[in-house]
PDBML (XML) file of the C-alpha atoms, coordinates in Angstrom:
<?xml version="1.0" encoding="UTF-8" ?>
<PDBx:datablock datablockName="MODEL"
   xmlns:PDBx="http://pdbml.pdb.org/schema/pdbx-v50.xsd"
   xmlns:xsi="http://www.w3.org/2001/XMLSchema-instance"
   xsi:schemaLocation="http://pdbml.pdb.org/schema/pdbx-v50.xsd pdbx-v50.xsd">
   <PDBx:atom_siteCategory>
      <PDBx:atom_site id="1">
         <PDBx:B_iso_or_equiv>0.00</PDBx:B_iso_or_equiv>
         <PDBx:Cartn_x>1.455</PDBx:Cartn_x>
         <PDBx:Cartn_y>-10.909</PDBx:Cartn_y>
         <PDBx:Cartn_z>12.492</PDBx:Cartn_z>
         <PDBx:auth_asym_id>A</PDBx:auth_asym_id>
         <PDBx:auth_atom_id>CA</PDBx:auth_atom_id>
         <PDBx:auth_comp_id>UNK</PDBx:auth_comp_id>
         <PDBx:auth_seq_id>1</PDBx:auth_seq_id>
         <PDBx:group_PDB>ATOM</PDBx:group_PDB>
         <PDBx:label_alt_id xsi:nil="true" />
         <PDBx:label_asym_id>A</PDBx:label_asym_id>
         <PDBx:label_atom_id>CA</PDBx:label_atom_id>
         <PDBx:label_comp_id>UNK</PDBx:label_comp_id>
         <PDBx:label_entity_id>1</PDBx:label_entity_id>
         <PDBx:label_seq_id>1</PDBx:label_seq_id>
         <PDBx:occupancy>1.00</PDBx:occupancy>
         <PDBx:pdbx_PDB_model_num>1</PDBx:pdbx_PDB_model_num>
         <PDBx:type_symbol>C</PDBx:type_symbol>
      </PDBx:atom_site>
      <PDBx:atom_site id="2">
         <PDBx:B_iso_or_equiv>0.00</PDBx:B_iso_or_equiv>
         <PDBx:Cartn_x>-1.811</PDBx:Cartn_x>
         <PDBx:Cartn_y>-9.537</PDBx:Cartn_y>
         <PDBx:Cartn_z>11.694</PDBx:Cartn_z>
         <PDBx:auth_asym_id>A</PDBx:auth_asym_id>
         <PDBx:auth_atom_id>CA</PDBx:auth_atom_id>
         <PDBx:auth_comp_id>UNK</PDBx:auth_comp_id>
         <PDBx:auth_seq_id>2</PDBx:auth_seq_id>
         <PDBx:group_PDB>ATOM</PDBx:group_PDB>
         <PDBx:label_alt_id xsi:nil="true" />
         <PDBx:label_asym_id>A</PDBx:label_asym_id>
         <PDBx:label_atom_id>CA</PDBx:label_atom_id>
         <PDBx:label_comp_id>UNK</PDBx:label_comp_id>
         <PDBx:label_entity_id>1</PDBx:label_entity_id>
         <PDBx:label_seq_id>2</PDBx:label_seq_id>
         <PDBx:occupancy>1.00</PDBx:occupancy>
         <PDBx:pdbx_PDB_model_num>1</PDBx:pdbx_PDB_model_num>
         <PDBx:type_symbol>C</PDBx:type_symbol>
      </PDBx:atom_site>
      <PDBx:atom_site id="3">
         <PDBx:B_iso_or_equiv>0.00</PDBx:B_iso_or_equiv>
         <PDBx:Cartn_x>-0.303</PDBx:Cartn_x>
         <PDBx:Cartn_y>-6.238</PDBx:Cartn_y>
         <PDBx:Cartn_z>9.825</PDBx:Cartn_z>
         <PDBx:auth_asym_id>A</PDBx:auth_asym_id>
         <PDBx:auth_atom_id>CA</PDBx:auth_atom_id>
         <PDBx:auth_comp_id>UNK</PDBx:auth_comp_id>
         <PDBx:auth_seq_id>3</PDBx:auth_seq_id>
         <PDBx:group_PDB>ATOM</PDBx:group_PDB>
         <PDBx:label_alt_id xsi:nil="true" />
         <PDBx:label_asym_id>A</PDBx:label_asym_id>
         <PDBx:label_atom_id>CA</PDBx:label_atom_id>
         <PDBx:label_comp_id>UNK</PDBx:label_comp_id>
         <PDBx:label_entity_id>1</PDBx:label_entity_id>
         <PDBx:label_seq_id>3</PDBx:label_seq_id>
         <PDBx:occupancy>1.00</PDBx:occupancy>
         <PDBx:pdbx_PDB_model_num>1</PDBx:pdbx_PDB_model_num>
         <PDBx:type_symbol>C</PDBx:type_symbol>
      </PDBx:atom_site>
      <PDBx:atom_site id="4">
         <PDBx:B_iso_or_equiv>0.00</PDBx:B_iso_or_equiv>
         <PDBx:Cartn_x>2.470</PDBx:Cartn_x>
         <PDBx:Cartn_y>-8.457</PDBx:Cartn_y>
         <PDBx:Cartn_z>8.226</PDBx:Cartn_z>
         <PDBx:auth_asym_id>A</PDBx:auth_asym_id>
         <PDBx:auth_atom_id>CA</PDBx:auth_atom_id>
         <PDBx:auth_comp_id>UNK</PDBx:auth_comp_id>
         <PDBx:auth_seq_id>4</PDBx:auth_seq_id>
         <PDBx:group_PDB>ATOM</PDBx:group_PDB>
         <PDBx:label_alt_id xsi:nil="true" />
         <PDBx:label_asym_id>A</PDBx:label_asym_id>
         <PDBx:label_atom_id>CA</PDBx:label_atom_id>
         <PDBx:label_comp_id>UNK</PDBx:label_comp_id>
         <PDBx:label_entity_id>1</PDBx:label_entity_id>
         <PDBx:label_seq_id>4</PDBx:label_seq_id>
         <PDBx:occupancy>1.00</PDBx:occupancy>
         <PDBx:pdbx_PDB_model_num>1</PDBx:pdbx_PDB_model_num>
         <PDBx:type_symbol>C</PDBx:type_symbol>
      </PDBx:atom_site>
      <PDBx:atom_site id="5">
         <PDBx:B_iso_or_equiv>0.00</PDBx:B_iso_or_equiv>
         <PDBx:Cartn_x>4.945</PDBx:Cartn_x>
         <PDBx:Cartn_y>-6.637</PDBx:Cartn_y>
         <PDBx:Cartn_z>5.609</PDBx:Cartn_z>
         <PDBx:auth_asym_id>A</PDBx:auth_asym_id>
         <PDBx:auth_atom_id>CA</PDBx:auth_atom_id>
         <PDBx:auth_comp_id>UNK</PDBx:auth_comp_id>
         <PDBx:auth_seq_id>5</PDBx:auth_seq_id>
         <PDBx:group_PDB>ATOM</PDBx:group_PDB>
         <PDBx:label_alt_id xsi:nil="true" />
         <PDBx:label_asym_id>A</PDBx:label_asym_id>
         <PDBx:label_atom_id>CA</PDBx:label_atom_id>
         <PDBx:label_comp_id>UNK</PDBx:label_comp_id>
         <PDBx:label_entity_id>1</PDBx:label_entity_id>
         <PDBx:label_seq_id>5</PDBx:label_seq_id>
         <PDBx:occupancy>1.00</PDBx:occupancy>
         <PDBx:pdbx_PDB_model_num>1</PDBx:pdbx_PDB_model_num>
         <PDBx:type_symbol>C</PDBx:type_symbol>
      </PDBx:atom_site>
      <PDBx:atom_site id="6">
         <PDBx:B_iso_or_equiv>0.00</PDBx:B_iso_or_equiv>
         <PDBx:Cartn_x>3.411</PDBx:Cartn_x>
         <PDBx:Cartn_y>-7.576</PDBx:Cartn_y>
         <PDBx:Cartn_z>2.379</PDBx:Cartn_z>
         <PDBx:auth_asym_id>A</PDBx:auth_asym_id>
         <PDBx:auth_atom_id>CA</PDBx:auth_atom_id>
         <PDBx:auth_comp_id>UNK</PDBx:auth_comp_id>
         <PDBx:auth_seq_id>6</PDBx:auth_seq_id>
         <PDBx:group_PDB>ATOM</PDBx:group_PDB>
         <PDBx:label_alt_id xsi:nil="true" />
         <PDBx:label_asym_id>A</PDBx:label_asym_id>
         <PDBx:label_atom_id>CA</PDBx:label_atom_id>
         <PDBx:label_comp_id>UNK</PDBx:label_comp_id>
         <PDBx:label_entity_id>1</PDBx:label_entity_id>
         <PDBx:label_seq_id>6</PDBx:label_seq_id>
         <PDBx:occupancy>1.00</PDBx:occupancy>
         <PDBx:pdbx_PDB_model_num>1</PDBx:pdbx_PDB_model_num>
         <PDBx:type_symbol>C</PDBx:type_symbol>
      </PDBx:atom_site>
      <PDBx:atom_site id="7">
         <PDBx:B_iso_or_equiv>0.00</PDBx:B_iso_or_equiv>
         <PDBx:Cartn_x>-0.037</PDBx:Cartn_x>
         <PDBx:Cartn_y>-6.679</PDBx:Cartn_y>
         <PDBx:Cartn_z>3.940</PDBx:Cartn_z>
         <PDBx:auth_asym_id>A</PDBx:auth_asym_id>
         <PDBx:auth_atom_id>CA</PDBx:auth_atom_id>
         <PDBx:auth_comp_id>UNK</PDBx:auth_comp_id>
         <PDBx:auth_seq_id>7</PDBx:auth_seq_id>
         <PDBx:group_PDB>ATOM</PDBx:group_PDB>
         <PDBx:label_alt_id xsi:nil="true" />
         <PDBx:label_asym_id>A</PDBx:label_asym_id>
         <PDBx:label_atom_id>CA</PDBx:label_atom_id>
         <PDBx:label_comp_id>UNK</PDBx:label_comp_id>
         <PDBx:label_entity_id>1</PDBx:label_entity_id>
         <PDBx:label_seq_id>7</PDBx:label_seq_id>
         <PDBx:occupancy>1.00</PDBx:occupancy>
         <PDBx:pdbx_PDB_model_num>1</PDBx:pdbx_PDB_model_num>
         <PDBx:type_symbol>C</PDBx:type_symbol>
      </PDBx:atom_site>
      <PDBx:atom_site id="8">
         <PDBx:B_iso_or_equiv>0.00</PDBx:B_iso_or_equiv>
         <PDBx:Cartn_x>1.315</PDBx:Cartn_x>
         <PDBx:Cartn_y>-3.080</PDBx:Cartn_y>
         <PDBx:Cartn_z>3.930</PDBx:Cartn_z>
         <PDBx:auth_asym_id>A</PDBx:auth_asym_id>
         <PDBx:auth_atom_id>CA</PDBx:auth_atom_id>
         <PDBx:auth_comp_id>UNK</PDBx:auth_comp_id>
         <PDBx:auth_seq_id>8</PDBx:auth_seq_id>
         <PDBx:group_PDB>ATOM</PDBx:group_PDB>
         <PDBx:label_alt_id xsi:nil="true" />
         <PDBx:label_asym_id>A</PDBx:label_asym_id>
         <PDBx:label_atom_id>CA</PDBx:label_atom_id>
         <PDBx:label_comp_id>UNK</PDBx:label_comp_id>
         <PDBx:label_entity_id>1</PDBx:label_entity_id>
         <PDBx:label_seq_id>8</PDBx:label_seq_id>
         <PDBx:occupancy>1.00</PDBx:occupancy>
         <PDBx:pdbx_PDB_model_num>1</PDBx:pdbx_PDB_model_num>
         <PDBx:type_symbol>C</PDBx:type_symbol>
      </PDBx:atom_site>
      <PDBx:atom_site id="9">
         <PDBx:B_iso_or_equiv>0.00</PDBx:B_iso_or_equiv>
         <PDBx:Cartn_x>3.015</PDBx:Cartn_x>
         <PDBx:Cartn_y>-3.085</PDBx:Cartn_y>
         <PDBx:Cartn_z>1.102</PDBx:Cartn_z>
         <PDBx:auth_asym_id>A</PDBx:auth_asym_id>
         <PDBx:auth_atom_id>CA</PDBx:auth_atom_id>
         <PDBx:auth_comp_id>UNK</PDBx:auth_comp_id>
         <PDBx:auth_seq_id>9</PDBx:auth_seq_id>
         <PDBx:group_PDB>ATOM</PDBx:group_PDB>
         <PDBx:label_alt_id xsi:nil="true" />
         <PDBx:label_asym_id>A</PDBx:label_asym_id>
         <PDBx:label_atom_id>CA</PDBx:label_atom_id>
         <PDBx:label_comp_id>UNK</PDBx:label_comp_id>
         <PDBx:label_entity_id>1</PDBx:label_entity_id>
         <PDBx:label_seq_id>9</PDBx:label_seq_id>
         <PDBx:occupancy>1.00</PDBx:occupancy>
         <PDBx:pdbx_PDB_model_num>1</PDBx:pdbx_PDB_model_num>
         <PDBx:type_symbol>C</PDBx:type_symbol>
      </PDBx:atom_site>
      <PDBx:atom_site id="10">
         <PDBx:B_iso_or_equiv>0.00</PDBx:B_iso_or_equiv>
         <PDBx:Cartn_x>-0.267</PDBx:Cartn_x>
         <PDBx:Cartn_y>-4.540</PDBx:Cartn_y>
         <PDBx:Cartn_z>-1.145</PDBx:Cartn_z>
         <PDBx:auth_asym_id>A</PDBx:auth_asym_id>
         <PDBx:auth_atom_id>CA</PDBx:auth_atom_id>
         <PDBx:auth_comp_id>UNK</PDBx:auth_comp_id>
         <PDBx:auth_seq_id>10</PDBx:auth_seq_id>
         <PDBx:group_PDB>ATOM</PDBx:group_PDB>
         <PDBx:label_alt_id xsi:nil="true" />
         <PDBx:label_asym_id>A</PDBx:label_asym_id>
         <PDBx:label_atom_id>CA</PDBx:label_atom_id>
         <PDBx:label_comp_id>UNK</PDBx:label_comp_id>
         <PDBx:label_entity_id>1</PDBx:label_entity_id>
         <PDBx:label_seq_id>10</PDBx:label_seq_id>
         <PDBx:occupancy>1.00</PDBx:occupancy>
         <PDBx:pdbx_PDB_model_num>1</PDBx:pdbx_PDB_model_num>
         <PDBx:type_symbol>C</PDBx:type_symbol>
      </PDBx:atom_site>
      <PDBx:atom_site id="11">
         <PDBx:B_iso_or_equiv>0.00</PDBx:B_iso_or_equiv>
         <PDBx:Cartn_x>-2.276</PDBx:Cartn_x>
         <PDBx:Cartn_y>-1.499</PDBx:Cartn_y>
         <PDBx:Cartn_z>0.353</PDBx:Cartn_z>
         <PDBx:auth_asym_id>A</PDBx:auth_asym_id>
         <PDBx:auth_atom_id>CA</PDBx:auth_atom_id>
         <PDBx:auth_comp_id>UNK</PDBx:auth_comp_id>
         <PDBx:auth_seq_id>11</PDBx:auth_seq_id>
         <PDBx:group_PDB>ATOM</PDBx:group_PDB>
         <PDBx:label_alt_id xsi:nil="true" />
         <PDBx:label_asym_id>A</PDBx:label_asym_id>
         <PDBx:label_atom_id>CA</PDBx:label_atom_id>
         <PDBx:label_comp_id>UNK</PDBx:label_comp_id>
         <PDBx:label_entity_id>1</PDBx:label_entity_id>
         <PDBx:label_seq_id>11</PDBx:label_seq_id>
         <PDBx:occupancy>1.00</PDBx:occupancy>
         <PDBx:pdbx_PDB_model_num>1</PDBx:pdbx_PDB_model_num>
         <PDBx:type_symbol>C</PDBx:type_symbol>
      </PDBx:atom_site>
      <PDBx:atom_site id="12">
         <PDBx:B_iso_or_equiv>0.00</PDBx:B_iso_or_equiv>
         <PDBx:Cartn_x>0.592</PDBx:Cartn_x>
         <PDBx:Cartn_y>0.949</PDBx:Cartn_y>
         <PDBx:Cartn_z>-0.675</PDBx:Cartn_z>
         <PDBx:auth_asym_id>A</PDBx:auth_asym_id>
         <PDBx:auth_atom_id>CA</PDBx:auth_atom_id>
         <PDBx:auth_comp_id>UNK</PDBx:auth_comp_id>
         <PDBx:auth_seq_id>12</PDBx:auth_seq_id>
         <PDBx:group_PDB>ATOM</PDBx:group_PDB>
         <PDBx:label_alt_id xsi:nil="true" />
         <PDBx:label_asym_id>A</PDBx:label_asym_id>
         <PDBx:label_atom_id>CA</PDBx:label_atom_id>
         <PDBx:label_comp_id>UNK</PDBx:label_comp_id>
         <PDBx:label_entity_id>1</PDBx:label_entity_id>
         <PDBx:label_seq_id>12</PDBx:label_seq_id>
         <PDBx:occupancy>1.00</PDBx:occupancy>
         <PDBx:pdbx_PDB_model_num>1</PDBx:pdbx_PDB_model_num>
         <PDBx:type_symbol>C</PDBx:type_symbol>
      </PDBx:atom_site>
      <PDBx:atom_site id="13">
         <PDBx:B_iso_or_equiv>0.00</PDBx:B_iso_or_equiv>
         <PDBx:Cartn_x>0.329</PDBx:Cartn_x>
         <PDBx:Cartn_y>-0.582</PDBx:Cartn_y>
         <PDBx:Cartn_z>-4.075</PDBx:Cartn_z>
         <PDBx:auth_asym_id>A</PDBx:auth_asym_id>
         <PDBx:auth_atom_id>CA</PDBx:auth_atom_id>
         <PDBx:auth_comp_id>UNK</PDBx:auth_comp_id>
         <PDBx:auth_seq_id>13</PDBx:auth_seq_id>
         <PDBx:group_PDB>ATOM</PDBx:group_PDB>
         <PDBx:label_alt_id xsi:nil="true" />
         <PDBx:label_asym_id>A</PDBx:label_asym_id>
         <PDBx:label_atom_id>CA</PDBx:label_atom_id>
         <PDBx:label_comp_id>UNK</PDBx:label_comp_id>
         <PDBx:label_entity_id>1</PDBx:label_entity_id>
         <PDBx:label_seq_id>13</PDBx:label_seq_id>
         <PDBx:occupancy>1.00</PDBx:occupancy>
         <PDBx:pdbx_PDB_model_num>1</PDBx:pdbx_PDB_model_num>
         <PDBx:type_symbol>C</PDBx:type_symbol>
      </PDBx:atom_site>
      <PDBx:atom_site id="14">
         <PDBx:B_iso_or_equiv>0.00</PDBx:B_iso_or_equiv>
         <PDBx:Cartn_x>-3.867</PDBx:Cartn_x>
         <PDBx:Cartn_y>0.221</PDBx:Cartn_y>
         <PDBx:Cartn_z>-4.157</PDBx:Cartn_z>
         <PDBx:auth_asym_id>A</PDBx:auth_asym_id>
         <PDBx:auth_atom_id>CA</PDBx:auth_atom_id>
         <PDBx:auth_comp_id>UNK</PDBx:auth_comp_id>
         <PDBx:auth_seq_id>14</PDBx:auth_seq_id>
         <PDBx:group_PDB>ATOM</PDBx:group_PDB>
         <PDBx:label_alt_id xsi:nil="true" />
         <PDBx:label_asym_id>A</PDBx:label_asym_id>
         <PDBx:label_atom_id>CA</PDBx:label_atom_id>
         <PDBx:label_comp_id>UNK</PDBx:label_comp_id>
         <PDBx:label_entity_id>1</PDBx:label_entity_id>
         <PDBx:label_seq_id>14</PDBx:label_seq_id>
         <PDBx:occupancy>1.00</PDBx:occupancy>
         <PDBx:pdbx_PDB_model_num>1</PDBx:pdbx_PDB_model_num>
         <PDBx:type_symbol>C</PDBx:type_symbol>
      </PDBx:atom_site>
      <PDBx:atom_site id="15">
         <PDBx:B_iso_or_equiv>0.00</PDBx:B_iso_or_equiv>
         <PDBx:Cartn_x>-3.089</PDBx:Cartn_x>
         <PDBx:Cartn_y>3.437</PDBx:Cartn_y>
         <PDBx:Cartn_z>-2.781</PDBx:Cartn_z>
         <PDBx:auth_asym_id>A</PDBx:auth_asym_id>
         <PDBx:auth_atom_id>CA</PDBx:auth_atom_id>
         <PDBx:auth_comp_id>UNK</PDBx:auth_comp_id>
         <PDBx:auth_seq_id>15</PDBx:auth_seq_id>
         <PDBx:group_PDB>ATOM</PDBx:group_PDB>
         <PDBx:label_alt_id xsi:nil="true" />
         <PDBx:label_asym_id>A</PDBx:label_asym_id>
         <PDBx:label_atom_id>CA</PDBx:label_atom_id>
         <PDBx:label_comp_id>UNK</PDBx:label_comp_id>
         <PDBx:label_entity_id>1</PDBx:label_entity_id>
         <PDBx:label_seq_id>15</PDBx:label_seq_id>
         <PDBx:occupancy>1.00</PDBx:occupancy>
         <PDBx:pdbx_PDB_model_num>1</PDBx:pdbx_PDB_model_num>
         <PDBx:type_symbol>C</PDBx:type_symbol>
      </PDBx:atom_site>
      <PDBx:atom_site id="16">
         <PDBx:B_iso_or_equiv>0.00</PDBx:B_iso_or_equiv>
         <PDBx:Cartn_x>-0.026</PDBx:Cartn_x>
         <PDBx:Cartn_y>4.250</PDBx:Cartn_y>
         <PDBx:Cartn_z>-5.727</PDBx:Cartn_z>
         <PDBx:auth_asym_id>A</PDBx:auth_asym_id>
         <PDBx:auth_atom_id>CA</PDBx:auth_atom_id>
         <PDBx:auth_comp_id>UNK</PDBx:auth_comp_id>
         <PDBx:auth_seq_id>16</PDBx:auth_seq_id>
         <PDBx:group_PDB>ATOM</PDBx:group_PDB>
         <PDBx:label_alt_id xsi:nil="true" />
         <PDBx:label_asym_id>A</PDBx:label_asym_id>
         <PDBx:label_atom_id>CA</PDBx:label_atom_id>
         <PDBx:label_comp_id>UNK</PDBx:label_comp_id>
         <PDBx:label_entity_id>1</PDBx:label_entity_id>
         <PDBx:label_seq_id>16</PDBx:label_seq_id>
         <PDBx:occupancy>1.00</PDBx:occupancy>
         <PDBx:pdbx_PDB_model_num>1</PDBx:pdbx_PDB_model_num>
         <PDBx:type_symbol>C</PDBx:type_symbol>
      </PDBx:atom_site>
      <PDBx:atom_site id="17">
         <PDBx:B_iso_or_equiv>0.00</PDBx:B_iso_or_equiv>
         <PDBx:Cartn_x>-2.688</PDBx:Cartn_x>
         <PDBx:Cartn_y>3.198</PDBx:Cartn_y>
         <PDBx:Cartn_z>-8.447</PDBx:Cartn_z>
         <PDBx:auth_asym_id>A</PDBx:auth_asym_id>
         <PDBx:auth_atom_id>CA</PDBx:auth_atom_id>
         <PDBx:auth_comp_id>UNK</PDBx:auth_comp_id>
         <PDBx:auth_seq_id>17</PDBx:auth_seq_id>
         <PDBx:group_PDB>ATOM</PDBx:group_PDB>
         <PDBx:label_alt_id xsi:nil="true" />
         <PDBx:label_asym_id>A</PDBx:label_asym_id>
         <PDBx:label_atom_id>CA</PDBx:label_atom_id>
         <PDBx:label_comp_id>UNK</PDBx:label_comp_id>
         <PDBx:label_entity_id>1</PDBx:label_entity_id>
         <PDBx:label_seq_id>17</PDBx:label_seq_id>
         <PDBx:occupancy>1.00</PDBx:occupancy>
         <PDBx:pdbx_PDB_model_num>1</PDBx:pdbx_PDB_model_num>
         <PDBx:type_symbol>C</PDBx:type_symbol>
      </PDBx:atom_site>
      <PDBx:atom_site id="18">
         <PDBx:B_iso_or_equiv>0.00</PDBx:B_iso_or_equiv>
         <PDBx:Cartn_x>-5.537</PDBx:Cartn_x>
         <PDBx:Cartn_y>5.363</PDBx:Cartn_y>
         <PDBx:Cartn_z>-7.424</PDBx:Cartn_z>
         <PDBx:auth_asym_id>A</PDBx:auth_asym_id>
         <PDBx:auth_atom_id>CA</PDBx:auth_atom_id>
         <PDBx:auth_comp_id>UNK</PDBx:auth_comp_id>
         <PDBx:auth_seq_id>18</PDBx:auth_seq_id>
         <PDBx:group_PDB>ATOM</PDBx:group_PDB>
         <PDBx:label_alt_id xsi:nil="true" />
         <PDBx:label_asym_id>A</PDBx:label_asym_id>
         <PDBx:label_atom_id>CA</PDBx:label_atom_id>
         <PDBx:label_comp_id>UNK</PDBx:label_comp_id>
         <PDBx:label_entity_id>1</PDBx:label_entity_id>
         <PDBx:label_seq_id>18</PDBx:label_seq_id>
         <PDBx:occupancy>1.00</PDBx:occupancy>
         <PDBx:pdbx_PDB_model_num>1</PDBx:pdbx_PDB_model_num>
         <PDBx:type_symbol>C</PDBx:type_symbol>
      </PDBx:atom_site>
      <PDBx:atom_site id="19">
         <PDBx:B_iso_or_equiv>0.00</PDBx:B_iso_or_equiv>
         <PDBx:Cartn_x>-3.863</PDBx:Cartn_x>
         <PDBx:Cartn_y>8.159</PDBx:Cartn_y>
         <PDBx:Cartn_z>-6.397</PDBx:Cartn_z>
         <PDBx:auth_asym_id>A</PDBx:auth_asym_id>
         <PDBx:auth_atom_id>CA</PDBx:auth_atom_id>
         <PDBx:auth_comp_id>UNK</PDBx:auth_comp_id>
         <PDBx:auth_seq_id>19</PDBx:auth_seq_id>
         <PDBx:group_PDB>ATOM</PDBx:group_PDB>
         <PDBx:label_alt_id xsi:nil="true" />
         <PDBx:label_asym_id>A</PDBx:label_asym_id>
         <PDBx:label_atom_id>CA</PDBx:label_atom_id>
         <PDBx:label_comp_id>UNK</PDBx:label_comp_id>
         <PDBx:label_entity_id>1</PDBx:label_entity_id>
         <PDBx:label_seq_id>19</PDBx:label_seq_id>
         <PDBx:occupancy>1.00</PDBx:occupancy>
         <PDBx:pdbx_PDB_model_num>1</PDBx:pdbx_PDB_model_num>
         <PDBx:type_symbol>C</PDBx:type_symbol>
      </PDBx:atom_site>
      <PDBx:atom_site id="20">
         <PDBx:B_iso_or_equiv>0.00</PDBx:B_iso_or_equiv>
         <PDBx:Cartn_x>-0.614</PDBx:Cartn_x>
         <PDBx:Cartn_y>8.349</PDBx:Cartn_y>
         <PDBx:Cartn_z>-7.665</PDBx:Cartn_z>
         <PDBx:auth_asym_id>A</PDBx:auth_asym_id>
         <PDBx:auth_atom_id>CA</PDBx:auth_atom_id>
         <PDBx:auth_comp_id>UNK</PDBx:auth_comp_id>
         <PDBx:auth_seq_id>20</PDBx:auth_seq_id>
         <PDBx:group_PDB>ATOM</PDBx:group_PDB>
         <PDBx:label_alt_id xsi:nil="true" />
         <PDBx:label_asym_id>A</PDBx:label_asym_id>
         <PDBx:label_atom_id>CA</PDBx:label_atom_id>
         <PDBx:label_comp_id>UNK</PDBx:label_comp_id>
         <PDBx:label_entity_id>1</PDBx:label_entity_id>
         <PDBx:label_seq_id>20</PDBx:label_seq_id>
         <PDBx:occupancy>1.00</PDBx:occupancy>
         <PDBx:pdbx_PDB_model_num>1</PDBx:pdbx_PDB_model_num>
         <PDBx:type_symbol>C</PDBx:type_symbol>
      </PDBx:atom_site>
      <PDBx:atom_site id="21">
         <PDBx:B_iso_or_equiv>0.00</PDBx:B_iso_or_equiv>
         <PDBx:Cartn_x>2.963</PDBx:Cartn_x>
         <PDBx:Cartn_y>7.807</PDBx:Cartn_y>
         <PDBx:Cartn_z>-5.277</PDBx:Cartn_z>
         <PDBx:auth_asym_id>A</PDBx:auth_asym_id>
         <PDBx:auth_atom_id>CA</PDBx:auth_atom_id>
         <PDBx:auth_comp_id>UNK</PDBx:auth_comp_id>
         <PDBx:auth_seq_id>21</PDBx:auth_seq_id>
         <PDBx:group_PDB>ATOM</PDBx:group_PDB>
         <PDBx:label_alt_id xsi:nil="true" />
         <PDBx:label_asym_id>A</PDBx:label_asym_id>
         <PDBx:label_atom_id>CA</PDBx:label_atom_id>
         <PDBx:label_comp_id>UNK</PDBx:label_comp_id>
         <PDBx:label_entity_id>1</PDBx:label_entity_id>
         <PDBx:label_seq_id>21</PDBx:label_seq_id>
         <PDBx:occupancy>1.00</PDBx:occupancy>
         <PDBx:pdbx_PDB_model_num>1</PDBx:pdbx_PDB_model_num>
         <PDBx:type_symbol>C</PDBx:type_symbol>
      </PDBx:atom_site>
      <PDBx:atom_site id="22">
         <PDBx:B_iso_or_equiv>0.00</PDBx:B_iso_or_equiv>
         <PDBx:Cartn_x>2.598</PDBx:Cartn_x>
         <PDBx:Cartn_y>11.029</PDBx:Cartn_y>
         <PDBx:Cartn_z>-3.515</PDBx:Cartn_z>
         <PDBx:auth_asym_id>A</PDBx:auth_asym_id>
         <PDBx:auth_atom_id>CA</PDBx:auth_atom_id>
         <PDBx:auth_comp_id>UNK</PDBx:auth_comp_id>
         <PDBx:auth_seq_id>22</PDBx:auth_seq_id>
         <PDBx:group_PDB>ATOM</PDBx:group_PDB>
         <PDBx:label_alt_id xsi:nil="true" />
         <PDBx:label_asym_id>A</PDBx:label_asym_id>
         <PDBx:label_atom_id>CA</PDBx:label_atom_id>
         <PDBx:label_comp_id>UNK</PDBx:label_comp_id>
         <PDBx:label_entity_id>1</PDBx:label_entity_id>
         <PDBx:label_seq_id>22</PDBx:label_seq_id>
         <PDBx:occupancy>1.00</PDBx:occupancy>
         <PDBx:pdbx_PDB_model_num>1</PDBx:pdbx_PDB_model_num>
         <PDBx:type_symbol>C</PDBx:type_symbol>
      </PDBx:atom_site>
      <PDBx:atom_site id="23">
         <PDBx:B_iso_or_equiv>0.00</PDBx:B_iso_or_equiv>
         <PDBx:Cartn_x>-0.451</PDBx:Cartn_x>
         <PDBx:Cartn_y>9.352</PDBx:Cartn_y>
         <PDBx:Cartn_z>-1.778</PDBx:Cartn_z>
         <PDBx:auth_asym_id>A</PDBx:auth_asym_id>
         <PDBx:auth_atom_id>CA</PDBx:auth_atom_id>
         <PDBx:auth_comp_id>UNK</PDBx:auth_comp_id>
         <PDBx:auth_seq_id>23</PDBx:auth_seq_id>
         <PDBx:group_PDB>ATOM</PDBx:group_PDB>
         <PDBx:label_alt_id xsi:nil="true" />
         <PDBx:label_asym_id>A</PDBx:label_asym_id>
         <PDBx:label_atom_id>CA</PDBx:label_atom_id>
         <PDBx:label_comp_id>UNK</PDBx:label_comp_id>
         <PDBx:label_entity_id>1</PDBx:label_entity_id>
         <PDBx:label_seq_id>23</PDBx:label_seq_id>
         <PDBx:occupancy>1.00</PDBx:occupancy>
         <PDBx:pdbx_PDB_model_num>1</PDBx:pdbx_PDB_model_num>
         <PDBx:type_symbol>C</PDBx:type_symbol>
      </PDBx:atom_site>
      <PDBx:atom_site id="24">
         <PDBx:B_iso_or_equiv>0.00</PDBx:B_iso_or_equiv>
         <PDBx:Cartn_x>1.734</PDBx:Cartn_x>
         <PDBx:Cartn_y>6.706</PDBx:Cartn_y>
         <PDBx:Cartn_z>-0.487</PDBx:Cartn_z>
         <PDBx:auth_asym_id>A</PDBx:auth_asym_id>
         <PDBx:auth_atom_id>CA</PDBx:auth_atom_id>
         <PDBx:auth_comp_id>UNK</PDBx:auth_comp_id>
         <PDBx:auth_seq_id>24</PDBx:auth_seq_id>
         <PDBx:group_PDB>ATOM</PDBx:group_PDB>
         <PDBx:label_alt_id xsi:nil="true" />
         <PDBx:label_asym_id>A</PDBx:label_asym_id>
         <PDBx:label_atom_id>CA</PDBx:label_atom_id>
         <PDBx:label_comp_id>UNK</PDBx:label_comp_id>
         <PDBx:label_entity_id>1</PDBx:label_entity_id>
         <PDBx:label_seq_id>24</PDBx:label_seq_id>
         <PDBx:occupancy>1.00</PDBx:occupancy>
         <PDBx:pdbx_PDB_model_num>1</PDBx:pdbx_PDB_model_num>
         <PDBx:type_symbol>C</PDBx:type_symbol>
      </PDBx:atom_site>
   </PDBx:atom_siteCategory>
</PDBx:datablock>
């Protein structure tokens, strides 16, 4: 699958560091 799981999950992860969870 292109949009696999962990895919997702890593750009949750970028998106947590930069801009805290409530960006997530």
């Amino acid at each position: 699958p292109r949009h696999d799981r962990d895919r997702l999950l890593d750009a949750a992860v970028d998106l947590a560091c930069e801009d805290g969870p409530a960006a997530v």
